[in-house]
Protein backbone atom coordinates (compact mmCIF):
# COMPACT_ATOMS: atom_id res chain seq x y z
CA UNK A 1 61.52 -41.95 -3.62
CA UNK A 2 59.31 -39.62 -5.70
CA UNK A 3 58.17 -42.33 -7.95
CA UNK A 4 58.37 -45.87 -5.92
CA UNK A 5 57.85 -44.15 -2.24
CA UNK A 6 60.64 -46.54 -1.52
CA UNK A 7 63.83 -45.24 -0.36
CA UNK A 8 66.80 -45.92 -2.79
CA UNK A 9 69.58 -46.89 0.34
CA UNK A 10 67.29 -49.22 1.93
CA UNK A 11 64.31 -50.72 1.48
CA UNK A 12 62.28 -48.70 3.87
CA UNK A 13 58.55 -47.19 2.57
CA UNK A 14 58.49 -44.61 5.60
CA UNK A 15 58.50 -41.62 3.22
CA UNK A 16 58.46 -38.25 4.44
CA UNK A 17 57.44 -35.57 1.94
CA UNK A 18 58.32 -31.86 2.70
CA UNK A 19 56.98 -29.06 0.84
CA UNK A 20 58.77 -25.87 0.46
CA UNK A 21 56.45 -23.08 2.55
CA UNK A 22 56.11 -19.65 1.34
CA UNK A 23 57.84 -17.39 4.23
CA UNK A 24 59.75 -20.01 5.85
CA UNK A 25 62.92 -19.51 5.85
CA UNK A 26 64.37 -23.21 6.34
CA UNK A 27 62.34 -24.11 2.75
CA UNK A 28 64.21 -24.95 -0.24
CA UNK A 29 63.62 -22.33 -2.94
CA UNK A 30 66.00 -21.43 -6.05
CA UNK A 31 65.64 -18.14 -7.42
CA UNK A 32 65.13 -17.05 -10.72
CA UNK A 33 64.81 -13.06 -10.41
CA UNK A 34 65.94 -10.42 -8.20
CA UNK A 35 62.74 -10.72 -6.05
CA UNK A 36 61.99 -12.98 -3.07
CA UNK A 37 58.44 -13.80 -5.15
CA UNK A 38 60.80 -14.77 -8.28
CA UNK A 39 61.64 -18.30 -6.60
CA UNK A 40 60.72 -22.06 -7.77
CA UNK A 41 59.95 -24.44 -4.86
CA UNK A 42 61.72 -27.45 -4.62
CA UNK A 43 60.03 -29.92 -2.56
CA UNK A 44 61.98 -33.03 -0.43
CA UNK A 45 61.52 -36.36 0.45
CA UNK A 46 62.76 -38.03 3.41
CA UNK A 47 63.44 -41.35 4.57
CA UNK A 48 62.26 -41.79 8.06
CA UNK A 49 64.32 -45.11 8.21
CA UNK A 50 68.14 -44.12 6.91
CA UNK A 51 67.50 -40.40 7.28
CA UNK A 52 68.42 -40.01 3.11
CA UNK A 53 66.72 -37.49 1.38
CA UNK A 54 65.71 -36.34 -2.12
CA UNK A 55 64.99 -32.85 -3.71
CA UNK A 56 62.79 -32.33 -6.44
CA UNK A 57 60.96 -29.78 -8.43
CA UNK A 58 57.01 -30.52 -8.69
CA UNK A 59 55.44 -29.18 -11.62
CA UNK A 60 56.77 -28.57 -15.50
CA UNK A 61 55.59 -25.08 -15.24
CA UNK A 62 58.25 -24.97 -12.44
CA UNK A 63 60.94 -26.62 -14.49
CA UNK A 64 60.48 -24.57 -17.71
CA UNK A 65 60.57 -21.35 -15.51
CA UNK A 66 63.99 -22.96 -14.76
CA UNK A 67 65.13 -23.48 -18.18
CA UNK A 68 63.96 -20.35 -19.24
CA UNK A 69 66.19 -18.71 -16.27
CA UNK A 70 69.65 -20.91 -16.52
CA UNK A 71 69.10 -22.41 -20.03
CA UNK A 72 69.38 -25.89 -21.40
């Protein structure tokens, strides 16, 4: 949905994106330190047809923080 802005389960375009917000706490965030700052955002994508949704992480500075933090 990221790429194409076409949901994968049916052919629907009706993409809703949803960023993760800073100080919200029903945003998607994975930690990678023992402080609430120390967090990578990971951003969704809805389907407003089916109701299927994606997660992803924007940004390679984002993933390599990742890799750093879990490894390969």
């Amino acid at each position: 949905m990221k790429n194409t802005n076409t949901c994968p389960k049916c052919p629907s375009t009706d993409i809703i994106l949803i960023p993760a917000q800073p100080n919200n706490s029903h945003s998607n965030y994975i930690a990678i330190g023992m402080w609430a700052w120390q967090t990578v955002p990971v951003t969704r994508f809805l389907c407003g047809n089916c109701g299927f949704s994606e997660e992803w992480i924007v940004g390679k500075n984002w993933i390599e923080q990742l890799r750093k933090r879990f490894g390969q």
